[in-house]
N, C-alpha and C. Protein backbone atom coordinates (compact mmCIF):
# COMPACT_ATOMS: atom_id res chain seq x y z
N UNK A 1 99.47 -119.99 17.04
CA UNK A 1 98.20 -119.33 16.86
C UNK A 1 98.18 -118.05 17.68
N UNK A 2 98.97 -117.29 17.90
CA UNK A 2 99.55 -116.06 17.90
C UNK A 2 98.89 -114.91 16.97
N UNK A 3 97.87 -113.80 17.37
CA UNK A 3 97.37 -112.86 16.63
C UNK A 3 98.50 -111.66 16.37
N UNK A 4 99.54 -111.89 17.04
CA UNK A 4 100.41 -110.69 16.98
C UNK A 4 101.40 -111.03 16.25
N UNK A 5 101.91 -112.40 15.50
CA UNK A 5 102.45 -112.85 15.00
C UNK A 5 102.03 -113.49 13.42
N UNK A 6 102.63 -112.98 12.43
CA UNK A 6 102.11 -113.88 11.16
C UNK A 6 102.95 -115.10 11.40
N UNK A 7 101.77 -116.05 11.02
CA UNK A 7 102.22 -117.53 10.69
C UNK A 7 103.19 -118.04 9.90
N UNK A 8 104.46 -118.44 10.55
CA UNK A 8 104.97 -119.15 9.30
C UNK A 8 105.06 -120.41 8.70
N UNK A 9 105.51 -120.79 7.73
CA UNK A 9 104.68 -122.06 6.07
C UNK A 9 105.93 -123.06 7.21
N UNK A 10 105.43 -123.88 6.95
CA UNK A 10 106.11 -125.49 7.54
C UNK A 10 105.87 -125.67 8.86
N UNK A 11 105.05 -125.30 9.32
CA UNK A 11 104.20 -125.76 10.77
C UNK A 11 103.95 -126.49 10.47
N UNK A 12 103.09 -127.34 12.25
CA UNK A 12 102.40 -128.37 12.26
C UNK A 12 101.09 -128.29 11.45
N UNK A 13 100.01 -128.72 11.07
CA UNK A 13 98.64 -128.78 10.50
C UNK A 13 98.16 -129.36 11.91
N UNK A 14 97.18 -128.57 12.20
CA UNK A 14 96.22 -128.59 13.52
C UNK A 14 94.79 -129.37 12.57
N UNK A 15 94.60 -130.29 13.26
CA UNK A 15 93.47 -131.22 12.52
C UNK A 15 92.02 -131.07 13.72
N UNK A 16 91.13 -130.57 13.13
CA UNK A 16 89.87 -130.29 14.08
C UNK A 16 89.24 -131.30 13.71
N UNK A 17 87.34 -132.02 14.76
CA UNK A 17 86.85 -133.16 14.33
C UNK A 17 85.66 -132.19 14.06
N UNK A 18 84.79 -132.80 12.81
CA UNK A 18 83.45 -132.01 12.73
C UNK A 18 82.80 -133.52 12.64
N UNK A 19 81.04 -133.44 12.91
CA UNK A 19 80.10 -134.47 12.80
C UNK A 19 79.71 -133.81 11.31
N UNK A 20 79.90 -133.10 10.95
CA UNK A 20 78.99 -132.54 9.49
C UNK A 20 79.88 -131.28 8.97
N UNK A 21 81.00 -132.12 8.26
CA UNK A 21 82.07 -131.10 7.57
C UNK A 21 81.29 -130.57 6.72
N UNK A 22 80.28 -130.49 5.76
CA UNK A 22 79.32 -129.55 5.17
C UNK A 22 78.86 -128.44 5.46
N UNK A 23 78.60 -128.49 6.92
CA UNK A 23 78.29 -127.76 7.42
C UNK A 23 79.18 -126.58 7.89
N UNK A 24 80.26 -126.94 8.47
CA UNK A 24 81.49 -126.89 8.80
C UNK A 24 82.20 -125.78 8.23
N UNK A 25 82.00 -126.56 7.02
CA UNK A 25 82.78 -125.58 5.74
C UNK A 25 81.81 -124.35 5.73
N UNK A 26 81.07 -123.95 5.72
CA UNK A 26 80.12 -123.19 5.68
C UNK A 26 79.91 -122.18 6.83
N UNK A 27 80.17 -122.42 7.78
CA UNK A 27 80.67 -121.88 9.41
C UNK A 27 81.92 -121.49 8.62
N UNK A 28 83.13 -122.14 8.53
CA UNK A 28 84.01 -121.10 8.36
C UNK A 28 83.88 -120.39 7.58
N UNK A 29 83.29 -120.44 6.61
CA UNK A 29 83.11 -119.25 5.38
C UNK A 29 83.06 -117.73 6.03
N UNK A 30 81.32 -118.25 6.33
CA UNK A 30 80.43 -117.25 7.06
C UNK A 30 81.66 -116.29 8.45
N UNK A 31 82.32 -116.82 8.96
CA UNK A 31 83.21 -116.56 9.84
C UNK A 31 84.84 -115.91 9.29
N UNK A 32 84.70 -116.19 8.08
CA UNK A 32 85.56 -115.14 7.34
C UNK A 32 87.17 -116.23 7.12
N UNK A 33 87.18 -117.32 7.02
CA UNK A 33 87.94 -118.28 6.60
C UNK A 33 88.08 -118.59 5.69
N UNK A 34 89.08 -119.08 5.02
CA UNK A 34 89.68 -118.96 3.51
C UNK A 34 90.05 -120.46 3.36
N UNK A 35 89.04 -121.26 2.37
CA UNK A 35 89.42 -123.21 2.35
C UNK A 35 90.33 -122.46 0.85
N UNK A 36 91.26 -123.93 1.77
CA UNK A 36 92.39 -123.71 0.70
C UNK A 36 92.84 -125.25 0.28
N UNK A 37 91.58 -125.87 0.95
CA UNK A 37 91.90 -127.09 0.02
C UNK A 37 89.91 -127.54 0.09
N UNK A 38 89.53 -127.57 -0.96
CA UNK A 38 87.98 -128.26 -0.73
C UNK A 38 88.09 -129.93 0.16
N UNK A 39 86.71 -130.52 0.71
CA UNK A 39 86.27 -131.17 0.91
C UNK A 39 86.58 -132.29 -0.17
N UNK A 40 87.73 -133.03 1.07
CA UNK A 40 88.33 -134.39 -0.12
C UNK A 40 88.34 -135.76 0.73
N UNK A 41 88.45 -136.78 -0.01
CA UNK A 41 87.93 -138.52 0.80
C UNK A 41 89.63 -138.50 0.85
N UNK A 42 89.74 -139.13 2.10
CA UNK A 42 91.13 -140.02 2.57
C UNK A 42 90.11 -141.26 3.60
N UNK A 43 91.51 -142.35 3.39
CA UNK A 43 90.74 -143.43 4.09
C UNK A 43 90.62 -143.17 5.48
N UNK A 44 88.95 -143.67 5.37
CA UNK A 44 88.34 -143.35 6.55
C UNK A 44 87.35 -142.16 7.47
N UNK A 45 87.43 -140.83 6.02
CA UNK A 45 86.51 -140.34 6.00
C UNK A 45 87.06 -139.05 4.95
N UNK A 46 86.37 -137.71 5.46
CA UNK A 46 86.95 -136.53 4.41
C UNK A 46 87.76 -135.53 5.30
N UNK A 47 87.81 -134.66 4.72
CA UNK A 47 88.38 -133.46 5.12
C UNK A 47 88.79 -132.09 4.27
N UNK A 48 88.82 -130.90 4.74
CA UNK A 48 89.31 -129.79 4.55
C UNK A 48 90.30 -128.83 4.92
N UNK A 49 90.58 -128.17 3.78
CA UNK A 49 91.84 -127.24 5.11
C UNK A 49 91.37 -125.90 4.86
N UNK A 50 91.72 -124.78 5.85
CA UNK A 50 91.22 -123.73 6.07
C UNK A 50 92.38 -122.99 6.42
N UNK A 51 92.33 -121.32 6.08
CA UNK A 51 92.87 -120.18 6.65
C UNK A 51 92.15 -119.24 7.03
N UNK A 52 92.12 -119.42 8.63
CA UNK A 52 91.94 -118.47 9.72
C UNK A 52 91.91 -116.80 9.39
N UNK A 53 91.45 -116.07 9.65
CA UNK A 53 91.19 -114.80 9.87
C UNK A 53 93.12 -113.94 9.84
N UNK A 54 93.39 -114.91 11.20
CA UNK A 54 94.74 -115.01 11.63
C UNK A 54 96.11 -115.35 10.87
N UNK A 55 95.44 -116.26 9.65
CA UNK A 55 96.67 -116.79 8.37
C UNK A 55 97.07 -117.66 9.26
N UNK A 56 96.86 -118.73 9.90
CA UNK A 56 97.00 -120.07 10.25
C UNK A 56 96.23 -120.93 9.62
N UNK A 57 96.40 -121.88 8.80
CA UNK A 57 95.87 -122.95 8.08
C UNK A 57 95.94 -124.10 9.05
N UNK A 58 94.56 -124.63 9.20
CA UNK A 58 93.74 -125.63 9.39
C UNK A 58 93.03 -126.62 9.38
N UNK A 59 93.26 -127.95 9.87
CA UNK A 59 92.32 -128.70 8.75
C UNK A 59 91.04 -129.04 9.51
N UNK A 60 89.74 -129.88 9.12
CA UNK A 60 88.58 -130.35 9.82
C UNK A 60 88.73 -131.52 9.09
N UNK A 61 88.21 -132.60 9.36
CA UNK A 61 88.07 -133.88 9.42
C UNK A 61 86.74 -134.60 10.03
N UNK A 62 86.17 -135.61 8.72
CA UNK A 62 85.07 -136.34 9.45
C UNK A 62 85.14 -137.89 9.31
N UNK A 63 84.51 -138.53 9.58
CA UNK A 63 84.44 -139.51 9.96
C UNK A 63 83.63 -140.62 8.36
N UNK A 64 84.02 -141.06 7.80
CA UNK A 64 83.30 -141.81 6.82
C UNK A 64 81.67 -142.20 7.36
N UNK A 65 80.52 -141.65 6.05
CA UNK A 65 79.43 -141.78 6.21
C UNK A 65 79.22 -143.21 6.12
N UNK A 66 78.40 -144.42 7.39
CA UNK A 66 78.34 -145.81 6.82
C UNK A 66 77.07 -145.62 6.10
C-alpha cells in the first residue's frame, strides 16, 4: 500500500470489518473507490471488494444479519 508504487495483481487481499457494509459501500464510493466485486453472501456473512484511489484492491466484510 505504497502511493509511489502501482500495485501489483497476485497480492495478498487485505480483508477490512464493517458493522453496515451498506453503508460502507457507499463511503467508498463517495471517497472515490472503485467495487469491483458487489456486495455478495459467503458463509457467515457478506462482503465486497474495492479499488483504492491507490489501485490496491480491497475487501470489507460483515458479519451475517441474525
Amino acid at each position: 500500500m505504497n502511493a509511489t508504487v502501482a500495485p501489483a495483481a497476485g497480492g495478498p487481499l487485505v480483508l477490512l470489518f464493517s458493522d453496515d457494509l451498506d453503508s460502507t459501500v457507499s463511503a467508498v464510493e463517495e471517497a472515490g473507490g472503485d467495487i469491483v466485486a458487489p456486495p455478495y453472501g459467503f458463509p457467515g456473512g457478506r462482503r465486497f471488494h474495492f479499488r483504492d484511489p491507490s489501485g490496491n484492491v480491497l475487501g470489507v466484510w460483515a458479519e451475517a444479519q441474525q
